[in-house]
Protein backbone atom coordinates (compact mmCIF):
# COMPACT_ATOMS: atom_id res chain seq x y z
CA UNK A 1 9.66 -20.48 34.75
CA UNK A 2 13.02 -19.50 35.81
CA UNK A 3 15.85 -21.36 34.48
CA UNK A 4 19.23 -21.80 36.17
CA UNK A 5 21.82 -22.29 33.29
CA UNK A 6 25.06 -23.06 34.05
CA UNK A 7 28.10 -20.74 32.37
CA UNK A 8 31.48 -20.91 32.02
CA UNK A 9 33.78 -18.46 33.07
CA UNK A 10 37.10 -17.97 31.61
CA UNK A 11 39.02 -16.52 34.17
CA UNK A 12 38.14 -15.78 38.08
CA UNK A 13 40.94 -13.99 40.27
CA UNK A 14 40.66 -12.93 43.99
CA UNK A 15 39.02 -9.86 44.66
CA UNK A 16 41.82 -6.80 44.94
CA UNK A 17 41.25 -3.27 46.25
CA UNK A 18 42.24 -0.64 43.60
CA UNK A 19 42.74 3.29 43.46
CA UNK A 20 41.86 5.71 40.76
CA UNK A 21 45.31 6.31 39.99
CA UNK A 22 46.14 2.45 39.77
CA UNK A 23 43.50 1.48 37.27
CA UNK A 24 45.88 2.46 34.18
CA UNK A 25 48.13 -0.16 35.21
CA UNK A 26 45.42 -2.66 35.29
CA UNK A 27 46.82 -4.35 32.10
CA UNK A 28 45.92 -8.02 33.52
CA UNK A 29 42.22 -8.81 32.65
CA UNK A 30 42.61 -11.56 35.34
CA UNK A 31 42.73 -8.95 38.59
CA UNK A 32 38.99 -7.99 37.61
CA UNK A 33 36.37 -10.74 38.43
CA UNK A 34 33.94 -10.99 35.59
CA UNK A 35 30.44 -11.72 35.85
CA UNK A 36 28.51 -14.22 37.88
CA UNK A 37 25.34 -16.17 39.11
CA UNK A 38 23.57 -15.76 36.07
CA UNK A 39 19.67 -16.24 35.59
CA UNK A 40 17.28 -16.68 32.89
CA UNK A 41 14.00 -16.31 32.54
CA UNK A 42 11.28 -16.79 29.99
CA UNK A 43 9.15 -13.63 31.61
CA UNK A 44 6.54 -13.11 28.10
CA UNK A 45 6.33 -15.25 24.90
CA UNK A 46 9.54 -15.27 23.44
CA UNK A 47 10.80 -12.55 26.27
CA UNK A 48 14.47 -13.56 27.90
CA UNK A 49 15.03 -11.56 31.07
CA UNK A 50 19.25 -12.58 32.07
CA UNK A 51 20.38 -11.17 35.33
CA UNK A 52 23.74 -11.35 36.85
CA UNK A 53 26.18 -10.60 39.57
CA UNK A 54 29.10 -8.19 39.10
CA UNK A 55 31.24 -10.51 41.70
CA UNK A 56 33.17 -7.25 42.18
CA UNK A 57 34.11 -6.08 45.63
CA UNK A 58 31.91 -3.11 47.25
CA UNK A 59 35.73 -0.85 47.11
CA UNK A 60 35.09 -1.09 43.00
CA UNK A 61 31.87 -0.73 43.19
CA UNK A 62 32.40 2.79 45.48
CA UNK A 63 35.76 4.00 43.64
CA UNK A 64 34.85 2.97 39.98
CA UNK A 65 31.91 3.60 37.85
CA UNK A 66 30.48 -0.04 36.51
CA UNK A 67 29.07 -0.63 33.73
CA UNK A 68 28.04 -3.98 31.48
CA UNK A 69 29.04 -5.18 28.17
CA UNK A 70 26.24 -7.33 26.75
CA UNK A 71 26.31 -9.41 23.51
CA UNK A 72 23.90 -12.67 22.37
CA UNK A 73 24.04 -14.43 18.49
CA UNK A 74 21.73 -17.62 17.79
CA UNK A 75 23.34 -21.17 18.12
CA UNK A 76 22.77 -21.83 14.10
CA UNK A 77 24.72 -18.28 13.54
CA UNK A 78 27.88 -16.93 13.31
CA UNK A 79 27.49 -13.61 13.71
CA UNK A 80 27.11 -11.43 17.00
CA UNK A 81 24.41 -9.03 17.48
CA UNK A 82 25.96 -5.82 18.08
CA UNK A 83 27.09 -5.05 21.76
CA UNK A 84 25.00 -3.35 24.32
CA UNK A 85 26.17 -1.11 27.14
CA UNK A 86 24.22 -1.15 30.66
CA UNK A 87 24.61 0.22 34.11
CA UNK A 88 22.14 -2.35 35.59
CA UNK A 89 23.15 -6.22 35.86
CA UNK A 90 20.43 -7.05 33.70
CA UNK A 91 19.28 -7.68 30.18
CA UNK A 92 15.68 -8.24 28.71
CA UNK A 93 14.86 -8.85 24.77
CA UNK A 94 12.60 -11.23 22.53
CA UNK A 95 14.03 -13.68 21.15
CA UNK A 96 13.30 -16.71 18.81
CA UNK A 97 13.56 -19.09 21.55
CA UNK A 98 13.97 -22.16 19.78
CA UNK A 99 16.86 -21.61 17.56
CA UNK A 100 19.06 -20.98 21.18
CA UNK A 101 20.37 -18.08 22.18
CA UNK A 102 24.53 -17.69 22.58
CA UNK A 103 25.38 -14.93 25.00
CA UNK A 104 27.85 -13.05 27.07
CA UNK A 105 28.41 -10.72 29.46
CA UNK A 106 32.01 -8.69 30.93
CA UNK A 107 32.37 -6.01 33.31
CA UNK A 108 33.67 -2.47 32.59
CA UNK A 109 35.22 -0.42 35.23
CA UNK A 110 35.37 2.91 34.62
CA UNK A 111 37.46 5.61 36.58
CA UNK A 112 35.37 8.54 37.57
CA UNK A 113 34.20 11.55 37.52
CA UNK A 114 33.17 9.92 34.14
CA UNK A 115 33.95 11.96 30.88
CA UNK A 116 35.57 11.50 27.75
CA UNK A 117 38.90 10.64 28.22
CA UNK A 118 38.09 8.18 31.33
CA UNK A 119 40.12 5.27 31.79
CA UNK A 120 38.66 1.83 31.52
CA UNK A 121 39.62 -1.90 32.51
CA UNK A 122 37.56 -4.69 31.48
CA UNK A 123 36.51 -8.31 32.63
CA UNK A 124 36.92 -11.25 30.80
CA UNK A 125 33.54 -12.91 29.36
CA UNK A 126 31.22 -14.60 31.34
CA UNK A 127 29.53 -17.13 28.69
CA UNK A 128 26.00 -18.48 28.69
CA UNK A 129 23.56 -20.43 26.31
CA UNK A 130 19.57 -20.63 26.43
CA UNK A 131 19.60 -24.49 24.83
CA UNK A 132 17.62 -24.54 21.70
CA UNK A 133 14.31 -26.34 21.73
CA UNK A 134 14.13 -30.04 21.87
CA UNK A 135 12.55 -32.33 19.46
CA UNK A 136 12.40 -33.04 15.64
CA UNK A 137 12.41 -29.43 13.72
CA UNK A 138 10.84 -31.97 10.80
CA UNK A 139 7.71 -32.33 13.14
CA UNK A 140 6.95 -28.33 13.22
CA UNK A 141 5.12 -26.17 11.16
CA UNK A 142 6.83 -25.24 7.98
CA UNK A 143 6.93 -22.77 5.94
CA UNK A 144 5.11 -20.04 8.52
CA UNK A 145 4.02 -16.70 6.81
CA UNK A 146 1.62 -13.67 8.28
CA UNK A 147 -0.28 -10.95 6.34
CA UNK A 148 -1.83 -8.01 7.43
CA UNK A 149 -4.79 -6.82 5.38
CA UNK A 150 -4.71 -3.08 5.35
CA UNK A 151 -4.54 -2.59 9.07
CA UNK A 152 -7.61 -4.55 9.58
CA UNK A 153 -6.42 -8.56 10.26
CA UNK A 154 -4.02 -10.87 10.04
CA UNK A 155 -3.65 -14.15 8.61
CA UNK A 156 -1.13 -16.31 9.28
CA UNK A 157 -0.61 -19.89 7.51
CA UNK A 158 1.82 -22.90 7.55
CA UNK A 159 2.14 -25.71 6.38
CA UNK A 160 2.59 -29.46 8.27
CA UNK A 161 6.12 -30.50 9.30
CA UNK A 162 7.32 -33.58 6.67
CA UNK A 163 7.69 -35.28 10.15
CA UNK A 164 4.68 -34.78 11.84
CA UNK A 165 2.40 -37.63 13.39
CA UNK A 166 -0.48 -38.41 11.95
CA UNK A 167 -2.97 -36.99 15.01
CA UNK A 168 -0.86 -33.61 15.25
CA UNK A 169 -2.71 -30.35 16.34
CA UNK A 170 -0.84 -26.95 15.89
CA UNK A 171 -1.75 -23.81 18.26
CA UNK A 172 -0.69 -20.61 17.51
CA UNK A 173 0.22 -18.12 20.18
CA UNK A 174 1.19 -14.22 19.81
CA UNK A 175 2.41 -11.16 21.86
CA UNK A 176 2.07 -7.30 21.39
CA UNK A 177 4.14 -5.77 23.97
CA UNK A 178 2.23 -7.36 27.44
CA UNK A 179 -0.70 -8.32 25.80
CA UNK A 180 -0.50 -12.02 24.77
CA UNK A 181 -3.18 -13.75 22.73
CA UNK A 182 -3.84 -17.43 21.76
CA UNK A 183 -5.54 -18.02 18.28
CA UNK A 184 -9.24 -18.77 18.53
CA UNK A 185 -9.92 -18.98 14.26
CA UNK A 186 -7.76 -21.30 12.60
CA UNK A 187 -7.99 -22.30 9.43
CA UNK A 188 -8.01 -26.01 8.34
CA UNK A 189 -7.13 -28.69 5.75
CA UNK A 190 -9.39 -31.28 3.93
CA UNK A 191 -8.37 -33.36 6.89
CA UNK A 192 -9.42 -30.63 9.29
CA UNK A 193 -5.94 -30.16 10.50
CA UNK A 194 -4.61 -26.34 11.48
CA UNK A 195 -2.51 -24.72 8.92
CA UNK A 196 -3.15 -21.37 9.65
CA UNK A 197 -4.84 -18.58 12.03
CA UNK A 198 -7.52 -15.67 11.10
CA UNK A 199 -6.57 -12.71 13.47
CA UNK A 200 -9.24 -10.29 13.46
CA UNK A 201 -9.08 -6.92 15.30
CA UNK A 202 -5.98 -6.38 18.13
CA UNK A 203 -3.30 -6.11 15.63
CA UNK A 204 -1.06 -2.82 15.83
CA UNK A 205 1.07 -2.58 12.55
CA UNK A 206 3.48 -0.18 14.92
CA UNK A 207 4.61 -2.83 17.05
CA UNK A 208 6.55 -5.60 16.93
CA UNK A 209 4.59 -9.20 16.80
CA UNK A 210 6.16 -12.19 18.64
CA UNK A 211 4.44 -15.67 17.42
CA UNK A 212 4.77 -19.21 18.09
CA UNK A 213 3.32 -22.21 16.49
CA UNK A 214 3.41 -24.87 18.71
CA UNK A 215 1.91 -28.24 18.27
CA UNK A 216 0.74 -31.64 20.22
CA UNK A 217 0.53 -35.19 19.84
CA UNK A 218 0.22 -38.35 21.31
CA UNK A 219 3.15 -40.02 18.92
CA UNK A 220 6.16 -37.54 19.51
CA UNK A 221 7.02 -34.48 20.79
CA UNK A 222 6.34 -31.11 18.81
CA UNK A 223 9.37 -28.74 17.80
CA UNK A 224 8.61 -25.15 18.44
CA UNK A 225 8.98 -22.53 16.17
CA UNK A 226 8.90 -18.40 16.81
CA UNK A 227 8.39 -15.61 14.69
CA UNK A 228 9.45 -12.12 15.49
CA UNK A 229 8.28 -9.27 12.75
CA UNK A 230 7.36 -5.75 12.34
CA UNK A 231 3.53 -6.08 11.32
CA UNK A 232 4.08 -2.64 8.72
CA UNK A 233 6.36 -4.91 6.65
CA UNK A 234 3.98 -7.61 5.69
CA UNK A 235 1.27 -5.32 5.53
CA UNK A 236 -1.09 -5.20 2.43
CA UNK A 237 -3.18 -2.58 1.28
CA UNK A 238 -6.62 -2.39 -0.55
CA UNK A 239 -6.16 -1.69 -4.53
CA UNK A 240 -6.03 1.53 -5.72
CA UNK A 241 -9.75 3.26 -6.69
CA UNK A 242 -11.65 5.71 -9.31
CA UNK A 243 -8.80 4.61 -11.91
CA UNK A 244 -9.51 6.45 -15.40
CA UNK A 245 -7.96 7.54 -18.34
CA UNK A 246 -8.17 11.30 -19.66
CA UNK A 247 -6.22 12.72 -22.47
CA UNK A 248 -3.94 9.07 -22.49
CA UNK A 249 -3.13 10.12 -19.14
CA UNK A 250 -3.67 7.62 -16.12
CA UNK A 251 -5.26 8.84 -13.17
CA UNK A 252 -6.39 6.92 -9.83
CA UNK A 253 -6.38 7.62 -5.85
CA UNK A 254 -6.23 5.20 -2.75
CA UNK A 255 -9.04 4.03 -1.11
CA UNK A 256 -10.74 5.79 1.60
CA UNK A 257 -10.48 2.66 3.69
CA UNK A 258 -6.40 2.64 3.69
CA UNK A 259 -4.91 3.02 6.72
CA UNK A 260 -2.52 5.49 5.54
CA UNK A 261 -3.94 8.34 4.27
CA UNK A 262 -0.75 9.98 2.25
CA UNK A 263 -0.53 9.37 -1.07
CA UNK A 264 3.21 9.52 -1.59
CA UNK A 265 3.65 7.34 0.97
CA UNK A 266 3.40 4.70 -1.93
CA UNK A 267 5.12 3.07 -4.91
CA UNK A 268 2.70 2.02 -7.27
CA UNK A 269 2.61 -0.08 -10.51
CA UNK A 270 0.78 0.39 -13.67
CA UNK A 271 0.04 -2.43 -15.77
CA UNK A 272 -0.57 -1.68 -19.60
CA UNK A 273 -1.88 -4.60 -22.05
CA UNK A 274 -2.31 -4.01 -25.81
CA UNK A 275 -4.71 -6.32 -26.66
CA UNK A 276 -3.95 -6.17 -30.18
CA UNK A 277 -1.41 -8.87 -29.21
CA UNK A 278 -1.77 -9.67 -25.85
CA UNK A 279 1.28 -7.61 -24.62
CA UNK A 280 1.71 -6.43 -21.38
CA UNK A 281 3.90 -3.66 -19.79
CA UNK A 282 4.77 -2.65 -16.29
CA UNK A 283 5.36 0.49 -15.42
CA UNK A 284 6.51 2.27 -11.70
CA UNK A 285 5.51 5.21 -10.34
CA UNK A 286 6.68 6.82 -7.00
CA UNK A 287 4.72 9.06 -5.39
CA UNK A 288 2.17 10.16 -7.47
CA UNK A 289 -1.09 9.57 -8.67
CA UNK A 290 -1.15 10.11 -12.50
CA UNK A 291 0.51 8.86 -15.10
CA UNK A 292 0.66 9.78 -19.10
CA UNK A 293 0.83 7.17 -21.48
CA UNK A 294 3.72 7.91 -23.70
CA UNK A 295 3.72 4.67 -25.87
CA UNK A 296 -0.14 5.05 -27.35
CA UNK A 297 -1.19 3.97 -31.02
CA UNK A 298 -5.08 5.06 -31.61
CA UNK A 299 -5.65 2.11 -33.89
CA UNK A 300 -5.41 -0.41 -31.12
CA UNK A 301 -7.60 -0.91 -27.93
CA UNK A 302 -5.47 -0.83 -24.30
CA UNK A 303 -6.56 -1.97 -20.86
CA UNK A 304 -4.56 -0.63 -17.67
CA UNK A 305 -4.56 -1.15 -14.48
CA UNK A 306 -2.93 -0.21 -10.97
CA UNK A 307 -1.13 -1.90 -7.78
CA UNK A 308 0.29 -0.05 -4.85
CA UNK A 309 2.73 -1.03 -2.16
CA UNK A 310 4.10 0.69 0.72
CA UNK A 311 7.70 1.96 0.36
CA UNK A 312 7.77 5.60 1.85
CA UNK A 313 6.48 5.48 5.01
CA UNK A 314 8.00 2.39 5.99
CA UNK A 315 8.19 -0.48 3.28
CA UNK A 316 6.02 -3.47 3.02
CA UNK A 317 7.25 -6.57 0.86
CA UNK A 318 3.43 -6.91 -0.57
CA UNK A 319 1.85 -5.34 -3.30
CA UNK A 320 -1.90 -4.93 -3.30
CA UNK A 321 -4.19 -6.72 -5.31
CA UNK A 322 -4.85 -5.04 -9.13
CA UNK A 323 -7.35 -2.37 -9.34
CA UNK A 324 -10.49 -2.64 -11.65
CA UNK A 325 -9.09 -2.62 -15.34
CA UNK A 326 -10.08 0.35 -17.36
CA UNK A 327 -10.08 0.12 -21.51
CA UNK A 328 -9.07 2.32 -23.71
CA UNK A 329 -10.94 1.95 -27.04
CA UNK A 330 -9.72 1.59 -30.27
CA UNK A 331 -10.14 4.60 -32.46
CA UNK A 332 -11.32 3.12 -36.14
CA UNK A 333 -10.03 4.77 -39.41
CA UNK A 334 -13.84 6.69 -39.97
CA UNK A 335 -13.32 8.07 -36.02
CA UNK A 336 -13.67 12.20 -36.03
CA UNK A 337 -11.05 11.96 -33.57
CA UNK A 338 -8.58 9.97 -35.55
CA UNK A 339 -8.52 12.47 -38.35
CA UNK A 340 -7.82 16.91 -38.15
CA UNK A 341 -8.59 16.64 -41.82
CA UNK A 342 -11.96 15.15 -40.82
CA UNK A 343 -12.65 17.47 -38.33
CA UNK A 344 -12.13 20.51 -40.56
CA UNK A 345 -14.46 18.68 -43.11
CA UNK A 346 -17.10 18.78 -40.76
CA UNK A 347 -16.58 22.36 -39.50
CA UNK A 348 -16.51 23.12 -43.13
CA UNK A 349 -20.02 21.03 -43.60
CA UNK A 350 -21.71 23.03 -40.77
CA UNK A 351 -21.13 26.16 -42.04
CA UNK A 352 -22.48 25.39 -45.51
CA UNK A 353 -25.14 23.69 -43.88
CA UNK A 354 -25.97 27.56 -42.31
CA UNK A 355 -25.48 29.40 -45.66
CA UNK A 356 -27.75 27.38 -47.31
CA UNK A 357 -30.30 27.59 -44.60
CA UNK A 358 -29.61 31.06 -44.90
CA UNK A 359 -30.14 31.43 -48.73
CA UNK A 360 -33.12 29.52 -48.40
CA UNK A 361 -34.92 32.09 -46.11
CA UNK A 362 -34.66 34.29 -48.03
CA UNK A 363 -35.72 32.92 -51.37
CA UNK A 364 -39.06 31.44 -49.03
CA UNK A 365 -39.51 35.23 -48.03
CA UNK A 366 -39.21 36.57 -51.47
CA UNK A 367 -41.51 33.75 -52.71
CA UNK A 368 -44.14 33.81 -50.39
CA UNK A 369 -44.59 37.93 -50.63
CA UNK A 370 -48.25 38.42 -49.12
CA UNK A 371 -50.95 39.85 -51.96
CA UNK A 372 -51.93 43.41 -51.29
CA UNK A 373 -55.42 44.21 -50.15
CA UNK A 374 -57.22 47.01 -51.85
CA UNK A 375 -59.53 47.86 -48.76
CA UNK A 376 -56.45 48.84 -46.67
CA UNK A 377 -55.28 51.14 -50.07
CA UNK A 378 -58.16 52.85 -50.83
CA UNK A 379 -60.49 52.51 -48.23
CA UNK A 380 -62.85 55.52 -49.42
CA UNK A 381 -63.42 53.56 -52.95
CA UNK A 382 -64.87 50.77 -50.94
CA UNK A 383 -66.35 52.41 -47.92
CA UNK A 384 -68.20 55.46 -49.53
CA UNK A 385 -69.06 54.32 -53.31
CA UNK A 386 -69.18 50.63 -52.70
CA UNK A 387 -66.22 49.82 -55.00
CA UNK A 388 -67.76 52.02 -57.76
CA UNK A 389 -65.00 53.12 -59.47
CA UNK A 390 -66.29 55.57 -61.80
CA UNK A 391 -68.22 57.58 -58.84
CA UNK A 392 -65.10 57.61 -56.75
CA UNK A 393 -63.19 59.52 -59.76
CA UNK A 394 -66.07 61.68 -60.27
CA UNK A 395 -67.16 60.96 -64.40
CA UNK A 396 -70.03 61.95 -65.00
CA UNK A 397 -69.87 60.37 -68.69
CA UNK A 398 -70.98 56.64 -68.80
CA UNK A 399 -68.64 54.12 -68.83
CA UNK A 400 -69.79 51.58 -71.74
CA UNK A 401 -68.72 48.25 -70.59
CA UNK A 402 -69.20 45.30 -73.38
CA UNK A 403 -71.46 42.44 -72.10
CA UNK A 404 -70.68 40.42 -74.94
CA UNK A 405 -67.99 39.99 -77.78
CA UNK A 406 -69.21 38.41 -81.03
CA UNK A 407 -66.51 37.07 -83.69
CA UNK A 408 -67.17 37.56 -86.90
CA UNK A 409 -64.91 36.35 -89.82
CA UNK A 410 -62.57 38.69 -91.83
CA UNK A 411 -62.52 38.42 -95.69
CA UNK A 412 -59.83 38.99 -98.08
CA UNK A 413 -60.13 40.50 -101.07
């Protein structure tokens, strides 16, 4: 809708016909018309187009170089946005509409050919205002925050104005450059009531995000409220994966499913608990993925964990939700590990274990010697003469052998 908004203008002087050589003697801002007819228009969600007319005479326009000098604050501020410089009578920014929008405009003639030691003579200010929205802020939503969940959705979530009417219904509307999008998930109370918005899908953390929460009833009118943010600065990332422990140093990397891929892209934060007595520790760590404990007592048993936020390619104000906890166990007084004394006892162990296995073979070997066979020695003994011993060595004398021994006493004299 375009709205015709009346302005003020401090000074307005009868057009006058100047020459380059004339304009340094311009020392009277009232011999230069400033701005007029000045339009507004509401061309996007939360997009203010203002147009104007120089009101300067076609001889300035065709002698001088014109340019515009553009500045806007909010009606509940103080402070001016810093000026902006145009050729064209025209201005176009978001804006959050219902707070009102203060603004300005002047003309700046500028003696040509243009170059850095040009002269210049200015207008006086032609003033404006975009009214601020009507109705009770007390009836809109409060409180109005947004999250985007790794690149993936957004939730946003309010809560209901202190003044609101009983039979109140919020909508929430947003804008991506031209592409404007009403809410078609919202989330709801115990009274079934809107108090927040699941954005799935169409959300591009690169570009700016214009919202409004707007709201009906039957019982009063519904005060506005807009949102503009950078969707990268409430963005919030999955936790931190594969998390272990190795030598007492921390190690972990980001999950495949981030959005940003770059590891020192983050700041991340380690959170150590000695569960000996329940104390915990927090630790930062920029831009890398490991981290070695240097506080560690063996004795006691540790549990650690790991959060990540964006901070170095572009900073988010969330942290991401903790990582699986890892433990680190206690290692008792009887541990190998606890001990080098105990570990050179049982390399000490193992080798005597060997020399004695090694003594023992050999006292097996020597006791178990195998009995000789007499066939293999003297095969020709018990081959050719049968074992007869006395034919193998040739005697021919008989060999008496007694069959019997008889004992018989022996008497002394």
């Amino acid at each position: 809708m375009l709205l015709f908004i009346y302005f003020h203008v401090l000074t307005i002087a009868v057009p006058i016909v100047l020459s380059a050589d004339s304009l340094e003697k311009l020392t009277d801002l009232s011999e230069i018309n400033p701005p007029a007819d000045v339009h507004m228009e509401e061309i996007e969600l939360g997009e203010l187009s203002i147009s104007w007319n120089s009101n300067l005479s076609e001889d300035i326009h065709k002698m001088f170089s014109i340019n515009y000098q553009f500045e806007w604050k909010y009606n509940d501020s103080v402070t001016w946005q810093p000026p902006s410089r145009m050729e064209d009578p025209e201005y176009t920014d978001d804006f959050e509409l219902h707070r009102g929008v203060d603004m300005q405009v002047k003309n700046v003639i500028i003696e040509k050919p243009i170059n850095f030691d040009s002269m210049e003579a200015e207008s006086n200010w032609t003033e404006m205002n975009y009214p601020p929205a009507s109705g009770d802020p007390e009836t809109a939503a409060a409180n109005i925050s947004c999250i985007v969940y790794n690149n993936t959705y957004m939730n946003c979530s309010w809560q209901i104005g202190t003044k609101a009417p009983e039979d109140i219904v919020y909508f929430l509307r947003y804008r991506q450059d031209d592409d404007t999008r009403i809410c078609t998930d919202y989330l709801k109370d115990d009274r079934g009531r809107h108090i927040g918005c699941h954005i799935v899908n169409g959300i591009d953390t690169e570009v700016i995000v214009i919202l409004l929460v707007n709201g009906s009833s039957q019982q009063a009118e519904i005060y506005p409220i807009y949102r503009i943010f950078q969707p990268s600065s409430f963005e919030k990332f999955n936790p931190p994966v594969n998390v272990q422990v190795v030598n007492h140093t921390v190690k972990w990397d980001i999950s495949d499913n981030t959005s940003i891929t770059n590891p020192r892209c983050f700041a991340y934060l380690l959170n150590v608990k000695d569960w000996t007595n329940n104390a915990e520790k927090n630790i930062s760590v920029n831009e890398r993925t490991d981290y070695k404990l240097l506080v560690y007592i063996p004795s006691k048993r540790y549990s650690v964990k790991v959060s990540l936020s964006l901070q170095f390619c572009g900073v988010s104000q969330f942290w991401s939700d903790w990582s699986n906890e890892v433990f680190i166990e206690a290692e008792h007084s009887g541990s190998f590990s606890s001990s080098p004394m105990l570990i050179l006892l049982v390399v000490v162990l193992n080798l005597s274990v060997l020399v004695i296995i090694c003594l023992l073979k050999r006292v097996i070997k020597k006791m178990l010697v195998p009995v000789p066979d007499p066939q293999r020695k003297f095969p020709e003994l018990f081959g050719k003469y049968n074992g007869d011993f006395q034919q193998w060595l040739g005697c021919k004398e008989q060999i008496w052998i007694a069959a019997e021994c008889t004992t018989a006493p022996i008497e002394e004299n």
